[in-house]
PDB file of N, CA and C in Angstrom:
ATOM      1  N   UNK A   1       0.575 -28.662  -2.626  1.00  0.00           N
ATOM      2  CA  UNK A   1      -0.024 -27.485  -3.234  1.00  0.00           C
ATOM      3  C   UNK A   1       0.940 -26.317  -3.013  1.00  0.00           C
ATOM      4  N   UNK A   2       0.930 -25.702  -4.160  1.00  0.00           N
ATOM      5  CA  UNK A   2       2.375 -24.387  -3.896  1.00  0.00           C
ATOM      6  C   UNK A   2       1.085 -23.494  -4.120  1.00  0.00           C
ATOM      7  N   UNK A   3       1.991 -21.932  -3.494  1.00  0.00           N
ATOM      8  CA  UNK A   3       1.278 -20.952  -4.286  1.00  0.00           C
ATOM      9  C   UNK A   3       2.005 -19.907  -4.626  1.00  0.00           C
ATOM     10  N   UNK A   4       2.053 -19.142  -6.104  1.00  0.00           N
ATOM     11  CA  UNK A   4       2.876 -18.050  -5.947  1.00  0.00           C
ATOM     12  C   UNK A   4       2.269 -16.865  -6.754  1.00  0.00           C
ATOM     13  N   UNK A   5       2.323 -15.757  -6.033  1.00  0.00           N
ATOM     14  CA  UNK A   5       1.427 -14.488  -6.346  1.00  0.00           C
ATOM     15  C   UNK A   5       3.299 -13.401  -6.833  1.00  0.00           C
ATOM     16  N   UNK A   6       2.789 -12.958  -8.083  1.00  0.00           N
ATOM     17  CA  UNK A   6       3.734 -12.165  -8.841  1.00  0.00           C
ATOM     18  C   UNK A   6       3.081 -10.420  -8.510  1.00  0.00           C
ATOM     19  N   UNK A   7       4.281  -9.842  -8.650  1.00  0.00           N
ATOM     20  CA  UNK A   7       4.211  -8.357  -8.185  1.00  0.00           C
ATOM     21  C   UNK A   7       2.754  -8.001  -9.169  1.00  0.00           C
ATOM     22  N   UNK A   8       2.320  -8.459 -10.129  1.00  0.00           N
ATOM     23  CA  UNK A   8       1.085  -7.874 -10.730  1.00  0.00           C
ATOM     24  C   UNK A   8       0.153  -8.424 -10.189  1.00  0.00           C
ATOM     25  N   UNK A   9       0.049  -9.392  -9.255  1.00  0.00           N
ATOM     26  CA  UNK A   9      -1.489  -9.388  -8.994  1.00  0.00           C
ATOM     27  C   UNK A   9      -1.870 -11.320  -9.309  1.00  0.00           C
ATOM     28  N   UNK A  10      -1.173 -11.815 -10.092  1.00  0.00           N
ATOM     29  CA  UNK A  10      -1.479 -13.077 -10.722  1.00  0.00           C
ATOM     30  C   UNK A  10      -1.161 -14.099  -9.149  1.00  0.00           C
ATOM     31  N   UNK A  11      -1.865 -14.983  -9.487  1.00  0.00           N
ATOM     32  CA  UNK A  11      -1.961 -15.945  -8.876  1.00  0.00           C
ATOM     33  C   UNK A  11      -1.702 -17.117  -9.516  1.00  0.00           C
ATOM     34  N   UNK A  12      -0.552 -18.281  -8.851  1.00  0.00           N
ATOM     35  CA  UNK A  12      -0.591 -19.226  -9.815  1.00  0.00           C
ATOM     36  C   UNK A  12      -0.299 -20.575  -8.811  1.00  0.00           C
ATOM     37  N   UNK A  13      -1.076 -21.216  -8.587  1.00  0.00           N
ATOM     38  CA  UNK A  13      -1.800 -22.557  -8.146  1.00  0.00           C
ATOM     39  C   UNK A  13      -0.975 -23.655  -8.808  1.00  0.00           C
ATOM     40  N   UNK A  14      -0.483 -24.463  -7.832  1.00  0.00           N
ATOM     41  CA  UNK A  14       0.252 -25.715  -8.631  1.00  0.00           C
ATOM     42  C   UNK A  14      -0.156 -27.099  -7.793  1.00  0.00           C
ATOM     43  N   UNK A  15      -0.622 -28.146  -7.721  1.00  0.00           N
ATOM     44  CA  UNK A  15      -0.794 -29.136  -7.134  1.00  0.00           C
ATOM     45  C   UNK A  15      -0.146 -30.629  -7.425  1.00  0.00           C
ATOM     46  N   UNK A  16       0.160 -31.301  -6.870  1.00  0.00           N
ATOM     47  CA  UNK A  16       0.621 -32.767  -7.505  1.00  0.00           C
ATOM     48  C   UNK A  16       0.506 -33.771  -6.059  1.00  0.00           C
ATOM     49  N   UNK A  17       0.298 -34.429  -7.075  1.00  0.00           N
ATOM     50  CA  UNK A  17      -0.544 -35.598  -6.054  1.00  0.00           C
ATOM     51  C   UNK A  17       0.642 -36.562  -6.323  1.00  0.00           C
ATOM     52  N   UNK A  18       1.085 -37.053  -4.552  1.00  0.00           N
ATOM     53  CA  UNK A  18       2.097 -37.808  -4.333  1.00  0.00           C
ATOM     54  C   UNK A  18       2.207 -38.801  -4.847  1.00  0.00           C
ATOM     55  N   UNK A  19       1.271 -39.794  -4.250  1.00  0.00           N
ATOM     56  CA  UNK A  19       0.836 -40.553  -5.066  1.00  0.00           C
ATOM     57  C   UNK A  19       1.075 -41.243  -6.209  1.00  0.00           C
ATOM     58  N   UNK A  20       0.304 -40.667  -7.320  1.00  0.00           N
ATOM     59  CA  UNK A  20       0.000 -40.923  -8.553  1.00  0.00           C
ATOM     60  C   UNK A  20       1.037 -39.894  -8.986  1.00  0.00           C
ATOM     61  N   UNK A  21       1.683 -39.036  -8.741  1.00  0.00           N
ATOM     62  CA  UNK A  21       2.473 -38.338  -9.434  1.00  0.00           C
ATOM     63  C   UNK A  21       1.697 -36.897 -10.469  1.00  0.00           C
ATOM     64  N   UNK A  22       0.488 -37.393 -10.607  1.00  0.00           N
ATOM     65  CA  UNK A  22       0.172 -36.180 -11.513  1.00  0.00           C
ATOM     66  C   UNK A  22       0.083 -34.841 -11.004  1.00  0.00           C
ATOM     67  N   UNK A  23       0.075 -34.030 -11.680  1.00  0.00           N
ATOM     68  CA  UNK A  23      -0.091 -32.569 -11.113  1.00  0.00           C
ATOM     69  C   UNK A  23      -1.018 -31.573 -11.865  1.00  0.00           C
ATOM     70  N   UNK A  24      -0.927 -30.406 -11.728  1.00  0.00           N
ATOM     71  CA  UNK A  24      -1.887 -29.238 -12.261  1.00  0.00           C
ATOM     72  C   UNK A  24      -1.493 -27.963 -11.552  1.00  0.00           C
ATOM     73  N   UNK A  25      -1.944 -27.173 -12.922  1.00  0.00           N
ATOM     74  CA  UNK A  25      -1.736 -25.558 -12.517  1.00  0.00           C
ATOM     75  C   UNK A  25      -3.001 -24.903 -13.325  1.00  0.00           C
ATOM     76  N   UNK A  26      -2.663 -23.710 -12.348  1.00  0.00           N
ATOM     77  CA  UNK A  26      -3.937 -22.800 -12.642  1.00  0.00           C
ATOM     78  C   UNK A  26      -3.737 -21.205 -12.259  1.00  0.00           C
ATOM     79  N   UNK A  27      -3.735 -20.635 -13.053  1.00  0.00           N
ATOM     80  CA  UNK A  27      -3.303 -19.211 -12.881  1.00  0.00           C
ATOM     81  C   UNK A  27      -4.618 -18.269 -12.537  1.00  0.00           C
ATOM     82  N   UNK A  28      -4.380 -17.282 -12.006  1.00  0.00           N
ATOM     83  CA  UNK A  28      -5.767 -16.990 -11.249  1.00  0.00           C
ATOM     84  C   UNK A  28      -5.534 -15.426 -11.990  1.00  0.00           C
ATOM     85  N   UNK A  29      -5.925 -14.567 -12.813  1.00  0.00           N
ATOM     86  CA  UNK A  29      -6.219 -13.031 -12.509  1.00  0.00           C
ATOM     87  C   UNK A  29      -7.205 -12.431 -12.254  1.00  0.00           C
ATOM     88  N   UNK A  30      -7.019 -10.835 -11.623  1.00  0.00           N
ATOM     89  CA  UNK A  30      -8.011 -10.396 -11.044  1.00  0.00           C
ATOM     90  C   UNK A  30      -7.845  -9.313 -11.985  1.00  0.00           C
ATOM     91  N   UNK A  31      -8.576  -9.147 -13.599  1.00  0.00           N
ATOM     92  CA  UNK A  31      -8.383  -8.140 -14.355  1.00  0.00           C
ATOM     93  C   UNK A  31      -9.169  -7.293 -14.105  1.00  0.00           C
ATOM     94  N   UNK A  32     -10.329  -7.597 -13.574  1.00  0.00           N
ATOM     95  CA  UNK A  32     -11.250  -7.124 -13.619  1.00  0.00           C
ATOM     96  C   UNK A  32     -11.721  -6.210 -12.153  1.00  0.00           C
ATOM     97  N   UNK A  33     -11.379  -5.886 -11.039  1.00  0.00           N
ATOM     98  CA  UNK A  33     -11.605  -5.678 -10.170  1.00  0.00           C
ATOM     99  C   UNK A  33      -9.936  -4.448  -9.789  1.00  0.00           C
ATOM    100  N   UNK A  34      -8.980  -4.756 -11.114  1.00  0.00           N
ATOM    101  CA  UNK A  34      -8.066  -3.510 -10.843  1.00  0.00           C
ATOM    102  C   UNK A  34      -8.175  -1.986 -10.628  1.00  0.00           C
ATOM    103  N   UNK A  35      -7.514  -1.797  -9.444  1.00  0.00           N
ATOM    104  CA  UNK A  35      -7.646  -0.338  -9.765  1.00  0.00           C
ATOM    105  C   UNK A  35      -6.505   0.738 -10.726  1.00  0.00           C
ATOM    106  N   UNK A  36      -7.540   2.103 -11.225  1.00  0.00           N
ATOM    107  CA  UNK A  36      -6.250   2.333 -12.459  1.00  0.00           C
ATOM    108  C   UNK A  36      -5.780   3.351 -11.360  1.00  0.00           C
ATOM    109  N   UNK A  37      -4.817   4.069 -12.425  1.00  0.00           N
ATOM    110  CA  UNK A  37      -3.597   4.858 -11.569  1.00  0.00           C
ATOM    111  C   UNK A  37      -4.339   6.004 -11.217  1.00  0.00           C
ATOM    112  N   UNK A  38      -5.321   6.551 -11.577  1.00  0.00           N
ATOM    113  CA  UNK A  38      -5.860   7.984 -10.991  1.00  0.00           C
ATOM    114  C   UNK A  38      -6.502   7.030  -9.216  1.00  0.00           C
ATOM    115  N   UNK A  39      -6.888   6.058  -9.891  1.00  0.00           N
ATOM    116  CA  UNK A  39      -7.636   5.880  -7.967  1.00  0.00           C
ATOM    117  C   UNK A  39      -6.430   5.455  -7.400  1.00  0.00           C
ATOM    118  N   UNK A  40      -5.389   4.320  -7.590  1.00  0.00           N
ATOM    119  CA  UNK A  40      -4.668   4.707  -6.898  1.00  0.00           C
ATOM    120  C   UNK A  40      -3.294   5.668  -5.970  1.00  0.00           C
ATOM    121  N   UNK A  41      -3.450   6.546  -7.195  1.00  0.00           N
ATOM    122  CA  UNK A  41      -3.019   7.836  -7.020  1.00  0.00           C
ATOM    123  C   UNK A  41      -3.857   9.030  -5.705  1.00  0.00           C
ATOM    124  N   UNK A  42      -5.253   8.600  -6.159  1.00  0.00           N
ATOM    125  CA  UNK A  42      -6.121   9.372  -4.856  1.00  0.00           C
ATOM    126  C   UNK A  42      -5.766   8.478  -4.042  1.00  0.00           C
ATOM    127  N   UNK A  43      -6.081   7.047  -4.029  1.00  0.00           N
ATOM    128  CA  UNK A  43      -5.840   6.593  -2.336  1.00  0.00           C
ATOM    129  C   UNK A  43      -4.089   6.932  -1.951  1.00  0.00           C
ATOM    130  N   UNK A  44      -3.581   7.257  -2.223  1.00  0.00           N
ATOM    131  CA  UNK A  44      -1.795   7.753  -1.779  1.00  0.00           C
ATOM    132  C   UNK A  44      -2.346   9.077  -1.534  1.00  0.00           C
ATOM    133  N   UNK A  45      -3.249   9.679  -2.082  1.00  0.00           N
ATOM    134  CA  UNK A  45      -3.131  11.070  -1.418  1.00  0.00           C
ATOM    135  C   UNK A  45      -3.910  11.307  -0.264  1.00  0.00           C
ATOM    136  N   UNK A  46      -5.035  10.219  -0.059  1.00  0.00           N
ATOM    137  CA  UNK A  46      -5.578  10.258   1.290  1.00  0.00           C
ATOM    138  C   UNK A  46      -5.013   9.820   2.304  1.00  0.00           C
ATOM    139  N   UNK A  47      -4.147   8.445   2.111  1.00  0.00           N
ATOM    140  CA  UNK A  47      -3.237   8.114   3.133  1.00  0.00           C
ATOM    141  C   UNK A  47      -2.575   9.369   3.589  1.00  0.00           C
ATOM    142  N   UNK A  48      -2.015   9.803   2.917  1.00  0.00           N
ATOM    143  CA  UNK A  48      -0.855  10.882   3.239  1.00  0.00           C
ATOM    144  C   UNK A  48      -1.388  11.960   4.275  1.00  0.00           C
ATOM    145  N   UNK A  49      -2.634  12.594   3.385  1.00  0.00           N
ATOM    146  CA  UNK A  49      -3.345  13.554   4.184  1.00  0.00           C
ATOM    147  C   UNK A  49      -3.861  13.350   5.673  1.00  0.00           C
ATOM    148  N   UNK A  50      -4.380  11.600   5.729  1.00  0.00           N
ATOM    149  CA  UNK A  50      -4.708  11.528   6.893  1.00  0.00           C
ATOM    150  C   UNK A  50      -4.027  10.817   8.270  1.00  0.00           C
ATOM    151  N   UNK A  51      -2.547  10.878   7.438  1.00  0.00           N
ATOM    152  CA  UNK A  51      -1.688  10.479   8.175  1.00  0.00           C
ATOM    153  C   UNK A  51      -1.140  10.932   9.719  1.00  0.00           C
ATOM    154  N   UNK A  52      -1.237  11.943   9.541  1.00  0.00           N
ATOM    155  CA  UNK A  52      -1.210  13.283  10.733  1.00  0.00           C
ATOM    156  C   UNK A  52      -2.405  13.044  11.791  1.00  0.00           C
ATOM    157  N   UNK A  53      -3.803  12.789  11.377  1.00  0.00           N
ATOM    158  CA  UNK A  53      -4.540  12.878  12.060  1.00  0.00           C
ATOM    159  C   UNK A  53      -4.181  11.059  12.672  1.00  0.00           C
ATOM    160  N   UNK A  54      -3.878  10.233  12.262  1.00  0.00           N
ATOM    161  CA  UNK A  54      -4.039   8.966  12.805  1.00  0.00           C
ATOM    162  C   UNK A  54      -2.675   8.933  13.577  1.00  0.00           C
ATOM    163  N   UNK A  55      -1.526   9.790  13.536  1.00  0.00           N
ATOM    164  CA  UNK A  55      -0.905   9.653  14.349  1.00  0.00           C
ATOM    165  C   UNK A  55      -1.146  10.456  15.955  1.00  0.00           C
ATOM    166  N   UNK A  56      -2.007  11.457  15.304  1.00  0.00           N
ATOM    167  CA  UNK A  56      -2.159  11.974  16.629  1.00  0.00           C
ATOM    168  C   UNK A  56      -3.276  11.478  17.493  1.00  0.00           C
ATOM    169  N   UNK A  57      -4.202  10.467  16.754  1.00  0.00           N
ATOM    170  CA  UNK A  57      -4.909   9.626  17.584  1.00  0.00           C
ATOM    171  C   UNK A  57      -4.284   8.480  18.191  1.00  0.00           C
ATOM    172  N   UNK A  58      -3.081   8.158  17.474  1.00  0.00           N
ATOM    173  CA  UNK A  58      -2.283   6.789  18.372  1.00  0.00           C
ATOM    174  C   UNK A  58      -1.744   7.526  19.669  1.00  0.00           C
ATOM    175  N   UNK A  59      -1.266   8.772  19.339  1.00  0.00           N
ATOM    176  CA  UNK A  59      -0.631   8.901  20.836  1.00  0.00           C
ATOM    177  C   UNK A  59      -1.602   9.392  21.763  1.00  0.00           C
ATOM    178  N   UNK A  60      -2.794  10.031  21.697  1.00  0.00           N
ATOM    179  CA  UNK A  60      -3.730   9.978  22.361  1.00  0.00           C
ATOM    180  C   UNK A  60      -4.129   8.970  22.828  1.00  0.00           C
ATOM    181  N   UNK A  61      -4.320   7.711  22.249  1.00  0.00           N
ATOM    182  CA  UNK A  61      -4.376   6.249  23.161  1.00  0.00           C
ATOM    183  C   UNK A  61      -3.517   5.571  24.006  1.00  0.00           C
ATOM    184  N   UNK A  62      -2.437   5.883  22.949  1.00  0.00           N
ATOM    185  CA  UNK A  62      -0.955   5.518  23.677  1.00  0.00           C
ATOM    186  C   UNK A  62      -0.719   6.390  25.162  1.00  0.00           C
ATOM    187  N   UNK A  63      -1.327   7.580  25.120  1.00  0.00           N
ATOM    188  CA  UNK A  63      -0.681   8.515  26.385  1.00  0.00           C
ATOM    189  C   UNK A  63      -2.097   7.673  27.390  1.00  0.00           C
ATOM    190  N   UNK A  64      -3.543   7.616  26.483  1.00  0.00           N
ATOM    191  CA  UNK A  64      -4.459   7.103  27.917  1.00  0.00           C
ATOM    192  C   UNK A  64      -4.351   5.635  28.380  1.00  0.00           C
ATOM    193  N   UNK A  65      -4.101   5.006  27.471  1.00  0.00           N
ATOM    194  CA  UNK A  65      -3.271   3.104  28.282  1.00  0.00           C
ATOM    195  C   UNK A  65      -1.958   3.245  29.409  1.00  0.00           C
ATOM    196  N   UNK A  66      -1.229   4.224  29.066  1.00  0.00           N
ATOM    197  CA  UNK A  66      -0.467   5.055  29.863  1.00  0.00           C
ATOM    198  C   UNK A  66      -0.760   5.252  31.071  1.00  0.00           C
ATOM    199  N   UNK A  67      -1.552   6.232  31.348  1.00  0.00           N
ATOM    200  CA  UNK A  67      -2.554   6.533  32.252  1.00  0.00           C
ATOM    201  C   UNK A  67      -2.865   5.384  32.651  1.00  0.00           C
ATOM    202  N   UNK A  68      -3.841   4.351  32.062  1.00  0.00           N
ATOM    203  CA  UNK A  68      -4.475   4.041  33.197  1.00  0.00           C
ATOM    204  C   UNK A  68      -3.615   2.538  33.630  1.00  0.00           C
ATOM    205  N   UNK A  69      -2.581   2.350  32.818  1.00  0.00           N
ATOM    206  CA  UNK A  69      -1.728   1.428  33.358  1.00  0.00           C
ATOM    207  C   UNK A  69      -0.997   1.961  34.597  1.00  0.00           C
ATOM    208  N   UNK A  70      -0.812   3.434  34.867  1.00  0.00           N
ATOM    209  CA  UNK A  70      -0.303   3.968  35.977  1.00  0.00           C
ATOM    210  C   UNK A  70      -0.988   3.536  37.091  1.00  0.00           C
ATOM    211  N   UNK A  71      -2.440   4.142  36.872  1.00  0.00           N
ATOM    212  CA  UNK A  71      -3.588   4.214  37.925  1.00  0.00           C
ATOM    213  C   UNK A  71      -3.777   2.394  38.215  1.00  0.00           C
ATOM    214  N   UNK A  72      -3.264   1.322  37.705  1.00  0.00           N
ATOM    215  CA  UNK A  72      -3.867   0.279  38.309  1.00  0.00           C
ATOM    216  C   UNK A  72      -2.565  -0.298  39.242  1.00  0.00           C
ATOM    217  N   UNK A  73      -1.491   0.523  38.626  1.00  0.00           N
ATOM    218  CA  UNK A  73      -0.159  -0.057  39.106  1.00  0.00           C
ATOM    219  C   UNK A  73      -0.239   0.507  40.281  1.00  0.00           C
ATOM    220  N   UNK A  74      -1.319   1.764  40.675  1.00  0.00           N
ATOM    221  CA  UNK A  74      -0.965   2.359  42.091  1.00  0.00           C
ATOM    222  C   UNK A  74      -2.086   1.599  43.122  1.00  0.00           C
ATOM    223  N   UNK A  75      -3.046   1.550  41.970  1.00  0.00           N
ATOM    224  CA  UNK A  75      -4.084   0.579  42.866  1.00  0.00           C
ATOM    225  C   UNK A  75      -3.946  -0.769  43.524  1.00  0.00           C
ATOM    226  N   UNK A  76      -2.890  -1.294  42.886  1.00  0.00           N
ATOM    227  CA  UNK A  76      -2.327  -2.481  43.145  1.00  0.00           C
ATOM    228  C   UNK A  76      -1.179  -2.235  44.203  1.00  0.00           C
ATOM    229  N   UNK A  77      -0.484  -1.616  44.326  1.00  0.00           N
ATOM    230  CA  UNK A  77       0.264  -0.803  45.475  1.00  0.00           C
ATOM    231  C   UNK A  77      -0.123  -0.787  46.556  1.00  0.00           C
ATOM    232  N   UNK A  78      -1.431   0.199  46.759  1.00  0.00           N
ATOM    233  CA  UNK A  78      -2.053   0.433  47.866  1.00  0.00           C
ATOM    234  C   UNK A  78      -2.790  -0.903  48.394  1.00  0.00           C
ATOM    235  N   UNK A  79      -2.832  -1.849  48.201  1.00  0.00           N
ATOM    236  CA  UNK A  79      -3.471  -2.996  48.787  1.00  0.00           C
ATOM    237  C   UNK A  79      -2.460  -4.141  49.158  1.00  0.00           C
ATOM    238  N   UNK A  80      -0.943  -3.634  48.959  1.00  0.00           N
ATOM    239  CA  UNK A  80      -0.114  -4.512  49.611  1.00  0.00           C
ATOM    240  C   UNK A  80       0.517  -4.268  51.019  1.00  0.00           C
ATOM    241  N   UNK A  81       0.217  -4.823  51.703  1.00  0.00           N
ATOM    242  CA  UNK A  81       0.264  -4.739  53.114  1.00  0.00           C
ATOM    243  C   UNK A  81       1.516  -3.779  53.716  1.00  0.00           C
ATOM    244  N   UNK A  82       2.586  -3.764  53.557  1.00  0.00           N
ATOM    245  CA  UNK A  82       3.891  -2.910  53.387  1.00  0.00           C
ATOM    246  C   UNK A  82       3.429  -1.586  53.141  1.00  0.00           C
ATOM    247  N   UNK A  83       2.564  -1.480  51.968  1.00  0.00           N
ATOM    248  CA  UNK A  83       2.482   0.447  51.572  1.00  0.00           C
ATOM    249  C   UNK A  83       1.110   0.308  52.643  1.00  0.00           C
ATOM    250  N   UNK A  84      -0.039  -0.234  52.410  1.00  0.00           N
ATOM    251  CA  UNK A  84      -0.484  -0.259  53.461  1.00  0.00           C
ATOM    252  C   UNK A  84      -0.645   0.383  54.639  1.00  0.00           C
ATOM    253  N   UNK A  85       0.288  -0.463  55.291  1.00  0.00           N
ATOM    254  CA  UNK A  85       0.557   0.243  56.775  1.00  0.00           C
ATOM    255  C   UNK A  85       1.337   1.709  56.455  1.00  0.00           C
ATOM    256  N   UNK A  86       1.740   2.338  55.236  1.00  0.00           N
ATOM    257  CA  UNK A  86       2.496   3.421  55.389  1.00  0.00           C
ATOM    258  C   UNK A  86       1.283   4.537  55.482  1.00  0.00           C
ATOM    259  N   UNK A  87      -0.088   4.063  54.864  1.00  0.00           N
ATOM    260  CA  UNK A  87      -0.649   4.925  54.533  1.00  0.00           C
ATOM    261  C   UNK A  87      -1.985   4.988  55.465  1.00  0.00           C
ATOM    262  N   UNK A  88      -2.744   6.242  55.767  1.00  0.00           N
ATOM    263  CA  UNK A  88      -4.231   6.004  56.653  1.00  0.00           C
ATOM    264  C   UNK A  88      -5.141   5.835  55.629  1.00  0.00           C
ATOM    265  N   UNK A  89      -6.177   5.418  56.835  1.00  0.00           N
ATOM    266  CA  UNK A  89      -7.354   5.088  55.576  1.00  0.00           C
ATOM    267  C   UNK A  89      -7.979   6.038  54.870  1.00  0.00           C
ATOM    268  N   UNK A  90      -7.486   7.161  55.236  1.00  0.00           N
ATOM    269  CA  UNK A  90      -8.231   8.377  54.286  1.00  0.00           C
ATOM    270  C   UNK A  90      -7.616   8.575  52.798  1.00  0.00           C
ATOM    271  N   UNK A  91      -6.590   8.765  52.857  1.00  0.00           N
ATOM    272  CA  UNK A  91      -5.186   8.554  51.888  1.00  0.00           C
ATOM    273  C   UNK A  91      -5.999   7.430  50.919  1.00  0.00           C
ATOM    274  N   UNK A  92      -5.829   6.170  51.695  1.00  0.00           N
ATOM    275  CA  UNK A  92      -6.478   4.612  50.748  1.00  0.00           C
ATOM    276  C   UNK A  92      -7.606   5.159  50.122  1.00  0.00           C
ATOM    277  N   UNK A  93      -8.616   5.903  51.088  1.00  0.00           N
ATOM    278  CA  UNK A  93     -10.082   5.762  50.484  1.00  0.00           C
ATOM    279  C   UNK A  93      -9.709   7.130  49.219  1.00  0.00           C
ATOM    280  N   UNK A  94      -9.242   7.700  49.346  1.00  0.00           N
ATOM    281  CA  UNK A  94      -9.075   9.347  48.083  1.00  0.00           C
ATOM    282  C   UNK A  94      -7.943   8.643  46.915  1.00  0.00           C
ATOM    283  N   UNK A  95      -7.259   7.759  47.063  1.00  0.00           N
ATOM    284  CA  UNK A  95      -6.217   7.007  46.253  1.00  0.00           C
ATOM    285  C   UNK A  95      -7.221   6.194  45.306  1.00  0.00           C
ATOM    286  N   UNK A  96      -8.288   5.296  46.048  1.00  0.00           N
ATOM    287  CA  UNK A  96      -9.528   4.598  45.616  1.00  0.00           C
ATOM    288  C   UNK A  96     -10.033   4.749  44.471  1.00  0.00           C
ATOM    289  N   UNK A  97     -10.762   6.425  45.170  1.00  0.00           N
ATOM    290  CA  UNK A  97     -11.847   6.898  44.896  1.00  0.00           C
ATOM    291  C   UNK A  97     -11.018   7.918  43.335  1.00  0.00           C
ATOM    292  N   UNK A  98     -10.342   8.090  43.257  1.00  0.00           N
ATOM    293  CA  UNK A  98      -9.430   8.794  42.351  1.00  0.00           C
ATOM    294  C   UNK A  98      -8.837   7.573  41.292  1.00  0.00           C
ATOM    295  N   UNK A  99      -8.344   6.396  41.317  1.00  0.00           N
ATOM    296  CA  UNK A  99      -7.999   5.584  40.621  1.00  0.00           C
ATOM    297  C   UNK A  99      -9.546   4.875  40.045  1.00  0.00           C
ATOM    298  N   UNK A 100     -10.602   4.882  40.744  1.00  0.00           N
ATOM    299  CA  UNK A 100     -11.596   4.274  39.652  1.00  0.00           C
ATOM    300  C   UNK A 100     -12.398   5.322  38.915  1.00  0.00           C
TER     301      UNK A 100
END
């Protein structure tokens, strides 16, 4: 079974059976469900517009995975025996109590 989809949208289905050798095709369009150039002209202008706002929500996530990849890397720190002993238990318990 092949399949090959052309820059317009068509779909075209080919099958052949090993076998027996025979084959078949079948072209698929979607005329009916196109969009014309004014809508996709608005959806390019909403992308665009809301482009700004979705980047400044990636780095807002990006900066808090950030964060809290810091906070587990320190949490994980403080429970290895080496930093440990560098630190008292007050330090541990406010390091803790601040990382969760």
């Amino acid at each position: 079974v092949m399949f090959d989809m052309d820059a317009n949208g068509i779909l075209q289905v080919s099958a052949k059976d090993k076998n027996t050798g025979k084959s078949n095709n079948v072209t698929i369009t979607n005329e009916s469900a196109r969009l014309s150039a004014e809508e996709i002209e608005r959806l390019v202008n909403e992308a665009a517009k809301f482009a700004e706002e979705d980047a400044e929500a990636a780095s807002r996530v990006e900066a808090r995975n950030g964060l809290e990849r810091y906070a587990y890397e320190v949490r994980n720190n403080i429970r290895e025996d080496n930093i440990k002993e560098k630190l008292s238990d007050e330090d541990i318990q406010t390091i803790n109590e601040a990382v969760e």
